[in-house]
Each structure stands twice: as structure tokens, then as C-alpha cells.
C-alpha atoms as a PDB file:
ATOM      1  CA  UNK A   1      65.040 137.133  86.874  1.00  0.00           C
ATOM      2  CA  UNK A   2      63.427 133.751  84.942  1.00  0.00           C
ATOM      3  CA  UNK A   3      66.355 133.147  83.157  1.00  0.00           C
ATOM      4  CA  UNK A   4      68.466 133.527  86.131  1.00  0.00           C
ATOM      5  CA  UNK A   5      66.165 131.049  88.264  1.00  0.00           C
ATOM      6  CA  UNK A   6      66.401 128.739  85.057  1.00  0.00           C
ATOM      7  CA  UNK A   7      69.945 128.725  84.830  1.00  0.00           C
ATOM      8  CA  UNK A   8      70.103 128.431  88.554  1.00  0.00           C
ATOM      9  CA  UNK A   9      68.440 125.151  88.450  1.00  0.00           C
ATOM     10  CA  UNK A  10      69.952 123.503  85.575  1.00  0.00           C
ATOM     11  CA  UNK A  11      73.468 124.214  87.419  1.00  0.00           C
ATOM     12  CA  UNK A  12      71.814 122.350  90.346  1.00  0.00           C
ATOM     13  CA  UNK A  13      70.131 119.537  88.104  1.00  0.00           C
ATOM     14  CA  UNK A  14      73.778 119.262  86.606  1.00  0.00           C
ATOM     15  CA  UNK A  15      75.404 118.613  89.916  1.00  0.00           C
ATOM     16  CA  UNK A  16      73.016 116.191  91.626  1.00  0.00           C
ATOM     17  CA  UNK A  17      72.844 114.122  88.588  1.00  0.00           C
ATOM     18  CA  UNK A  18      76.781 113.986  88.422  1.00  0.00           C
ATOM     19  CA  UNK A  19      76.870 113.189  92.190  1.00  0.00           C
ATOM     20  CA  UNK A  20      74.454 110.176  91.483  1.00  0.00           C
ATOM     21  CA  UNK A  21      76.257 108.751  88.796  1.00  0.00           C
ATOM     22  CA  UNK A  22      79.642 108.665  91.121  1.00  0.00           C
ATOM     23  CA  UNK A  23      77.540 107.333  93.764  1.00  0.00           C
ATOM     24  CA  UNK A  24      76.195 105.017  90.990  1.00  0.00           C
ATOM     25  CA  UNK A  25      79.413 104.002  90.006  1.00  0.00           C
ATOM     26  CA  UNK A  26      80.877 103.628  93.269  1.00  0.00           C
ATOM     27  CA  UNK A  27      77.635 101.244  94.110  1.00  0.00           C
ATOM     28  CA  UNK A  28      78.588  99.074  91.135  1.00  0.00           C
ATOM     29  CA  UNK A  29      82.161  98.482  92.102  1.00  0.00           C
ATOM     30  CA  UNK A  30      81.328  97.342  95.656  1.00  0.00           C
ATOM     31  CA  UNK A  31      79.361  94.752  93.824  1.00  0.00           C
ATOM     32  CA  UNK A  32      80.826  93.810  90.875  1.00  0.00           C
ATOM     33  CA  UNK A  33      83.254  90.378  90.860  1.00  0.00           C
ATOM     34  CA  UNK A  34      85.415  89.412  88.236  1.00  0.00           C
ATOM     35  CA  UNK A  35      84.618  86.738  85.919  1.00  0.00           C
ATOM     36  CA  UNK A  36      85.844  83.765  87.299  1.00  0.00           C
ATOM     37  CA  UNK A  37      87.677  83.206  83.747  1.00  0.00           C
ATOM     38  CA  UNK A  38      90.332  86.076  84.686  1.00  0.00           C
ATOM     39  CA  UNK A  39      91.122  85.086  87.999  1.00  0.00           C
ATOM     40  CA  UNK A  40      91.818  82.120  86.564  1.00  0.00           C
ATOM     41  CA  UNK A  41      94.527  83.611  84.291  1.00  0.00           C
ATOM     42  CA  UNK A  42      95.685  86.092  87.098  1.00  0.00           C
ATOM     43  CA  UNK A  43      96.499  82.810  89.074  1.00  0.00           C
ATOM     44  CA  UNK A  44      98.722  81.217  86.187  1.00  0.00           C
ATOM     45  CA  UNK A  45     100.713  84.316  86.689  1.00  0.00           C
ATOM     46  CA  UNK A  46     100.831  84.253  90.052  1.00  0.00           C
ATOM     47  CA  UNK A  47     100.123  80.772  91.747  1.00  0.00           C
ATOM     48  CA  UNK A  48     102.711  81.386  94.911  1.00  0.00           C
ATOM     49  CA  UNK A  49      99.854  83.092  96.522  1.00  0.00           C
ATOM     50  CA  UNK A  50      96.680  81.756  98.436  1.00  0.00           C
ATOM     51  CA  UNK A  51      92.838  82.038  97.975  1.00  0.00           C
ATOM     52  CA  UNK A  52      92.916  84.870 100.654  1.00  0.00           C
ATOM     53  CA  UNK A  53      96.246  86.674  98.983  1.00  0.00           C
ATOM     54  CA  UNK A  54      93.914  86.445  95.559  1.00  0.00           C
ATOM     55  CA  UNK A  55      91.074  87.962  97.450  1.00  0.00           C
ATOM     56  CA  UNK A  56      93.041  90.912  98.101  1.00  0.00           C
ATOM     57  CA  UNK A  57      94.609  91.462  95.110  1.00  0.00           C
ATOM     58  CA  UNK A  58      91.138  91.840  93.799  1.00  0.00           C
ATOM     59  CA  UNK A  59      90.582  94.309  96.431  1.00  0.00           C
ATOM     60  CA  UNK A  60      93.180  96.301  95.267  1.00  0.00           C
ATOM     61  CA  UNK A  61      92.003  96.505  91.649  1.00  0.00           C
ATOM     62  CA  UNK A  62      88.575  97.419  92.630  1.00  0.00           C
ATOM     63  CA  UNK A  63      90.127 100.322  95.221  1.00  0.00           C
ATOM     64  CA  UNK A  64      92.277 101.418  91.724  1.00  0.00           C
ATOM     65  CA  UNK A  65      88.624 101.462  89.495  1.00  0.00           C
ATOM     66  CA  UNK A  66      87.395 103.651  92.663  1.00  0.00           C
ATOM     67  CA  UNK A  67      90.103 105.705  92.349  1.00  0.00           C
ATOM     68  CA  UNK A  68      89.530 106.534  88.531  1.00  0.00           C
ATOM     69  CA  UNK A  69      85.641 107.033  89.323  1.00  0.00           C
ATOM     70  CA  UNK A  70      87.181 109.641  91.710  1.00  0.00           C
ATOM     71  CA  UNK A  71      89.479 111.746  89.786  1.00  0.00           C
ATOM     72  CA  UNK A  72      86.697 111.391  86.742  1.00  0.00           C
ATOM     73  CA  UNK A  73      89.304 110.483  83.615  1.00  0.00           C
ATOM     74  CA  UNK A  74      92.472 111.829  84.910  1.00  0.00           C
ATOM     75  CA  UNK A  75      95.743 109.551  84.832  1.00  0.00           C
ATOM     76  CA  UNK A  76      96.265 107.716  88.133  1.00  0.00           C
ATOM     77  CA  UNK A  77      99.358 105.358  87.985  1.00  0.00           C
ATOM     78  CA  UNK A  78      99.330 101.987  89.307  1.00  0.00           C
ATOM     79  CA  UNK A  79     101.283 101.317  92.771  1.00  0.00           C
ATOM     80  CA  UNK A  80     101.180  97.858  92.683  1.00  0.00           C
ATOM     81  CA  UNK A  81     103.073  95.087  90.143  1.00  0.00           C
ATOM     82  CA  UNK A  82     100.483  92.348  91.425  1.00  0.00           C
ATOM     83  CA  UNK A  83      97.111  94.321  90.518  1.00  0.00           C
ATOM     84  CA  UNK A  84      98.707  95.762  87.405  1.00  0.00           C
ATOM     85  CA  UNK A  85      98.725  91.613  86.486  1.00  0.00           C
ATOM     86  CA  UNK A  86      95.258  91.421  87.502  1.00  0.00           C
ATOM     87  CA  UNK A  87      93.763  94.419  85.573  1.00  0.00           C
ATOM     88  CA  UNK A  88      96.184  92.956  82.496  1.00  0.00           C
ATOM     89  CA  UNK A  89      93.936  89.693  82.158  1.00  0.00           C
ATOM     90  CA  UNK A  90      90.806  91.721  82.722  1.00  0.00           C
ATOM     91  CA  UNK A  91      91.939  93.564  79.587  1.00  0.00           C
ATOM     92  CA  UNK A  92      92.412  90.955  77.224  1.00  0.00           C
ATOM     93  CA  UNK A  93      88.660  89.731  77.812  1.00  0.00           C
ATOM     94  CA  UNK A  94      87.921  93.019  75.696  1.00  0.00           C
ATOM     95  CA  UNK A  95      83.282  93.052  75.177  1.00  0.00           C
ATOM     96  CA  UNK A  96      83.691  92.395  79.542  1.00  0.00           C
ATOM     97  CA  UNK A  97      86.066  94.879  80.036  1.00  0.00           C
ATOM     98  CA  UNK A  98      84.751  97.075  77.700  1.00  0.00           C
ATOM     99  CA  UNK A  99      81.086  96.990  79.295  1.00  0.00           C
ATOM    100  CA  UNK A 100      82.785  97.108  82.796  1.00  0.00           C
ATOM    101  CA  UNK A 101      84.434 100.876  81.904  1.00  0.00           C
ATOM    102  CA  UNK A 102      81.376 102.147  80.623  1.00  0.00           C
ATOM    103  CA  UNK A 103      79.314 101.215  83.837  1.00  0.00           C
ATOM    104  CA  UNK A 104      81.423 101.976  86.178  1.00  0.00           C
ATOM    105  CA  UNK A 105      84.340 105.100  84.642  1.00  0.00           C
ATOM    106  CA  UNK A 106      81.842 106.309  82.160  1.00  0.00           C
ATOM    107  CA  UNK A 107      84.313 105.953  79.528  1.00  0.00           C
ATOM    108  CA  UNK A 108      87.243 103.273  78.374  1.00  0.00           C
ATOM    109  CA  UNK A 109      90.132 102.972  80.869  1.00  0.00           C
ATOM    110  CA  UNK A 110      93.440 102.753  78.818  1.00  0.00           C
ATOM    111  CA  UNK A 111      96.636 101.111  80.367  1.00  0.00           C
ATOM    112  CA  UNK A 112      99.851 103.204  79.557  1.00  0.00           C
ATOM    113  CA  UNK A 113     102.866 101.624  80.271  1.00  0.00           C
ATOM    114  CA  UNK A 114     105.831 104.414  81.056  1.00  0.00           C
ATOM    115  CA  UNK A 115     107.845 103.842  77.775  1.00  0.00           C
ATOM    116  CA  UNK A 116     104.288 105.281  76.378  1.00  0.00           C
ATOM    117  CA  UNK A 117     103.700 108.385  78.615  1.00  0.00           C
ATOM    118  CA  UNK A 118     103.962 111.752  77.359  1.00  0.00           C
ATOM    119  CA  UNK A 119     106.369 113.041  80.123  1.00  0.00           C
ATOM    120  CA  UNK A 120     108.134 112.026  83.286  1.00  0.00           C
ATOM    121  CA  UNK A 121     105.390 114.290  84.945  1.00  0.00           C
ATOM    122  CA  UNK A 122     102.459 112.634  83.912  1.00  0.00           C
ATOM    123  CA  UNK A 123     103.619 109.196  86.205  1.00  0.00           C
ATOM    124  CA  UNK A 124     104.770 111.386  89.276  1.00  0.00           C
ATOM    125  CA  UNK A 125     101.392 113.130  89.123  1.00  0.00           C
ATOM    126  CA  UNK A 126      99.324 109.839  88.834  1.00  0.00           C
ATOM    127  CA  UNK A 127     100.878 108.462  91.559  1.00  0.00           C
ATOM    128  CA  UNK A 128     100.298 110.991  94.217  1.00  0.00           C
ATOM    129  CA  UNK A 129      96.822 111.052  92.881  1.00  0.00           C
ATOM    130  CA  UNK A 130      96.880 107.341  93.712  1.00  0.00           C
ATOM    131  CA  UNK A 131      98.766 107.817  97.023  1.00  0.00           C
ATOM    132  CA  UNK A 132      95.959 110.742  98.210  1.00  0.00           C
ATOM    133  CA  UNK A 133      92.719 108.946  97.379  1.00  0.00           C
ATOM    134  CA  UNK A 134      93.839 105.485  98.407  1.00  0.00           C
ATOM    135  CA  UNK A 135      94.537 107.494 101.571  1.00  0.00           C
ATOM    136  CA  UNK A 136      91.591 108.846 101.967  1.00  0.00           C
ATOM    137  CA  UNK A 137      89.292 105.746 101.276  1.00  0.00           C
ATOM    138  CA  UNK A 138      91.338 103.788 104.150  1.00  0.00           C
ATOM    139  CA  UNK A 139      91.033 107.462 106.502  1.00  0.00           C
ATOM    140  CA  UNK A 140      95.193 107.444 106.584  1.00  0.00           C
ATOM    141  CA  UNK A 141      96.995 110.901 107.035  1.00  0.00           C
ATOM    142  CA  UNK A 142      98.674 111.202 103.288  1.00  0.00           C
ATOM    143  CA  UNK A 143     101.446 113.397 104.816  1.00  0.00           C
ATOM    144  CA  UNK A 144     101.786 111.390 108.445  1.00  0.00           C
ATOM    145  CA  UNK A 145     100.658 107.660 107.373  1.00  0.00           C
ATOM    146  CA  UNK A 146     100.603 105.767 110.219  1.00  0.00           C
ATOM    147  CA  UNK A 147     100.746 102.503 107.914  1.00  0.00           C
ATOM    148  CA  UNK A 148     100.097 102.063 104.038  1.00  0.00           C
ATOM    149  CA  UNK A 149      96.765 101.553 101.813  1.00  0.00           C
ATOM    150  CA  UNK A 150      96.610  98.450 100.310  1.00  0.00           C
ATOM    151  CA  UNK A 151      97.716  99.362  97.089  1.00  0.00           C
ATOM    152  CA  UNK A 152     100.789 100.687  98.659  1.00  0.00           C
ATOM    153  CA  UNK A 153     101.044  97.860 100.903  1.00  0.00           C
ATOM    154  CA  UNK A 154     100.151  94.455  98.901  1.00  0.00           C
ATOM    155  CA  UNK A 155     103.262  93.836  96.712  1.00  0.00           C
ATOM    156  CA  UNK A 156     105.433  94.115 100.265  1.00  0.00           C
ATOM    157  CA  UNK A 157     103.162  91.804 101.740  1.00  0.00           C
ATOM    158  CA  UNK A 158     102.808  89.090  98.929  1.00  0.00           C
ATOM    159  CA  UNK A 159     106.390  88.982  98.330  1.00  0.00           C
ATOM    160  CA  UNK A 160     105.872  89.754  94.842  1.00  0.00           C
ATOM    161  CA  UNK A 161     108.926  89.448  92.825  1.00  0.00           C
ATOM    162  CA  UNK A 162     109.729  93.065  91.038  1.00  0.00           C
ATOM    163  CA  UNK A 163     107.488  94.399  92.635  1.00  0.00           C
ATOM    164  CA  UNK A 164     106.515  98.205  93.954  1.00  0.00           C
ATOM    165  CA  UNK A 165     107.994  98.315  97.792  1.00  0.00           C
ATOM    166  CA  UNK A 166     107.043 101.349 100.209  1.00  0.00           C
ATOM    167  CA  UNK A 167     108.056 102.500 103.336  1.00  0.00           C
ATOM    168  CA  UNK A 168     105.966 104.517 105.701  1.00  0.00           C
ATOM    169  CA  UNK A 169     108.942 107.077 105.709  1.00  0.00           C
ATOM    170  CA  UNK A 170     112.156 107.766 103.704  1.00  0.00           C
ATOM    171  CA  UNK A 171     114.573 106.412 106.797  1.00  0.00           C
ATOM    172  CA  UNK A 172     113.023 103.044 106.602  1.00  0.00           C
ATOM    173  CA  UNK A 173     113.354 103.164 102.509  1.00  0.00           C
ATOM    174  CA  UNK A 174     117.000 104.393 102.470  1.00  0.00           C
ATOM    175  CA  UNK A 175     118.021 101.760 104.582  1.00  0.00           C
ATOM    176  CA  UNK A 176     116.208  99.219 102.326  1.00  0.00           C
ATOM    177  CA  UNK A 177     116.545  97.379  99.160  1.00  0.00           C
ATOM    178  CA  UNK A 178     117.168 100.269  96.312  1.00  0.00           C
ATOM    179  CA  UNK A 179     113.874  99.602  94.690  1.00  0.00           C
ATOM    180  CA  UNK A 180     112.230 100.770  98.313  1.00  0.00           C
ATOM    181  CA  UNK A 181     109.779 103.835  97.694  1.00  0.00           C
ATOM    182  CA  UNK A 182     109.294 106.682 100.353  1.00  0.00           C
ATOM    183  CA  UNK A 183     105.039 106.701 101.016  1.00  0.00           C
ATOM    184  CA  UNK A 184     105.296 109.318 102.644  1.00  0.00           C
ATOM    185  CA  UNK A 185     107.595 111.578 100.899  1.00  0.00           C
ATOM    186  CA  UNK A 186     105.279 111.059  97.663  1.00  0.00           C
ATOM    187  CA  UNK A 187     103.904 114.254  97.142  1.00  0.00           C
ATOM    188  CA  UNK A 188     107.858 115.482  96.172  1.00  0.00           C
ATOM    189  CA  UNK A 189     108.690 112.454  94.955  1.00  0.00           C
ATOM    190  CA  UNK A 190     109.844 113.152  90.755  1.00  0.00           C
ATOM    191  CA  UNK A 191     112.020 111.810  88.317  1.00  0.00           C
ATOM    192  CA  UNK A 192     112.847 108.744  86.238  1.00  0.00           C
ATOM    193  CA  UNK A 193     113.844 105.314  87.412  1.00  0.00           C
ATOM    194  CA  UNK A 194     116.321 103.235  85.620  1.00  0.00           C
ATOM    195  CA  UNK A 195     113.920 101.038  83.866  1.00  0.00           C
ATOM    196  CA  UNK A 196     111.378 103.336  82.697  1.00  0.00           C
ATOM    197  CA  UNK A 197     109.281 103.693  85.342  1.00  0.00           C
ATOM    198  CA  UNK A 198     108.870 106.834  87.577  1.00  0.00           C
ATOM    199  CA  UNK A 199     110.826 106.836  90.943  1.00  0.00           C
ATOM    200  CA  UNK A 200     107.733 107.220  92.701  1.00  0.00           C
ATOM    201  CA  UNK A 201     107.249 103.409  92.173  1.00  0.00           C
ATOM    202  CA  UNK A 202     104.749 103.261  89.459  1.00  0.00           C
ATOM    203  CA  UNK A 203     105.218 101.584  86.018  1.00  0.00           C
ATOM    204  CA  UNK A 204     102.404 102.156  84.132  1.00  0.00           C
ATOM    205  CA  UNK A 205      98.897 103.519  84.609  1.00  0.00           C
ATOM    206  CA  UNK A 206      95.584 104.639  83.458  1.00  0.00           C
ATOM    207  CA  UNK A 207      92.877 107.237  81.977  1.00  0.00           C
ATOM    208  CA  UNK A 208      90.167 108.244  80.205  1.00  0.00           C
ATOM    209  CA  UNK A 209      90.586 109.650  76.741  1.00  0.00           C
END
């Protein structure tokens, strides 16, 4: 009877100190800013867009790092062209960036572009785990949106050339421009674009090792 009590509270120790680290993590996020140095870059790329437009781009990345605290290492692609360009120039300032995934992922989060996935799969399941949680955070129906997260909904908005472009339901994206995604059709959404990427709209991606 101990050793069952013993076990019994190191299962329960276990859990609450994994449920404060995601809290933990999720605290960090909400505070943490970019260096100043990146944006910077992230702006060279993309200088049609305002101080506001900027603003929520960076929203956007830090609702993708929340994402990856939330699925704990699993592969979540990336639904929009203009963060991917944001988290791209966080990258290449490596000790930051480095420091950054071990406070707030617990461990280094890769970017896989889709020449470098293992399989078509792997891209059609990150993005629904995108679609979901992005969902949930914003408190949107993931099977009857009623409008799109801001991942889903910034590259539309921005204008951003090449980039990722959903509609709320597959009517509105058959009638659009052919590289018009189907939000709410996502969780059946499979296959291979033409360039690479999946057909559920998302290039590349990232997880944990």
C-alpha cells in the first residue's frame, strides 16, 4: 500500500510540474519581443507593409511558438508565407534563437521545408494541427469557422505575394484564385501541390527532434 501511495504521488508530482512548465512557457511567449535586429531584416523582405501589418505578423509567429508549446515537439506546419519570413530571420541569429527554443519549446525548433519531409502525410497532419489549436486559442469552431485565425487569415490580408490564401469554406475557394485553400475542409484536406508543398497550404514547418 506505500509503494502504491508513492507511485501515486510521483504520477501527480509528474503532471503538475509538466502543467507548470506549459504554463511557464506560455507566460514567456506573451512576453517575449523579438530583437529589434530581426525585425529589421523581416522588413527588408517585406517593406510593402506598415508598423501595424509588422505588429501582426509578429503576432502570428508568437501564436505558431504557442502552438508548438501545445502539441509538445510534434510537427505543426506553417500556414502563413509572411511569418514563415519572420521565423526565417529569427533563425539565422542562431545563440538568440537557440536560447529562445530552450525557454520557451523545451527543446530546438527545426524548420523543414516540404522537399525535406519524410512523407506527404507528415505536412497534411501539421497543418490541421495548426488549423485546430490556432482555432482554439481565437475560440473559432474548427469544423464551422465563422472567420479565420490569424495565421490563416494574415497572408490574405497583407496581400502577400505567393502567399497561403484560405477561404472560410470550399465554395468561396473553388471560385477563387487556384492557390485558394478550403479552412474549413482542412481536416480532409491531403495530397501534394505542384510545387512541393502540401495542398493544405503549408510549405514548410516545424518540430522538436
Amino acid at each position: 500500500m506505500r509503494y502504491l501511495l508513492v507511485f501515486v504521488l510521483v504520477v501527480m508530482f509528474i503532471a503538475l510540474y509538466r502543467r507548470w512548465q506549459r504554463v511557464s512557457r506560455q507566460r514567456f511567449l506573451e512576453r517575449f519581443e523579438l530583437p529589434a535586429a530581426v525585425v529589421e531584416r523581416a522588413r527588408a523582405k517585406l517593406p510593402a507593409l506598415t508598423t501595424e501589418q509588422e505588429r501582426l505578423v509578429q503576432q502570428g509567429l508568437q501564436q505558431y511558438f504557442q502552438i508548438c508549446v501545445a502539441t509538445r515537439g510534434k510537427f505543426v506546419s506553417m500556414p502563413s508565407q509572411a511569418v514563415d519570413v519572420l521565423w526565417h530571420e529569427f533563425i539565422l541569429f542562431t545563440r538568440n534563437y537557440e536560447h529562445f527554443c530552450k525557454r520557451a519549446l523545451g527543446q530546438y525548433l527545426h524548420h523543414t521545408p516540404a522537399e525535406a519531409m519524410p512523407t506527404r502525410d507528415t505536412a497534411t497532419g501539421g497543418i490541421r494541427r495548426a488549423w485546430r489549436l490556432a482555432c482554439k486559442m481565437e475560440g473559432i469552431d474548427p469544423k464551422q469557422p465563422q472567420r479565420l485565425p490569424l495565421l490563416f487569415a494574415l497572408d490574405a490580408q497583407l496581400g502577400i505575394a505567393g502567399g497561403f490564401i484560405y477561404a472560410l469554406n470550399c465554395k468561396d475557394a473553388a471560385t477563387s484564385s487556384s492557390g485558394t485553400f478550403c479552412a474549413s475542409d482542412i481536416g480532409s484536406c491531403g495530397g501534394s501541390g505542384g510545387d512541393g508543398g502540401s495542398s493544405c497550404g503549408s510549405g514548410c514547418g516545424g518540430g522538436g527532434d
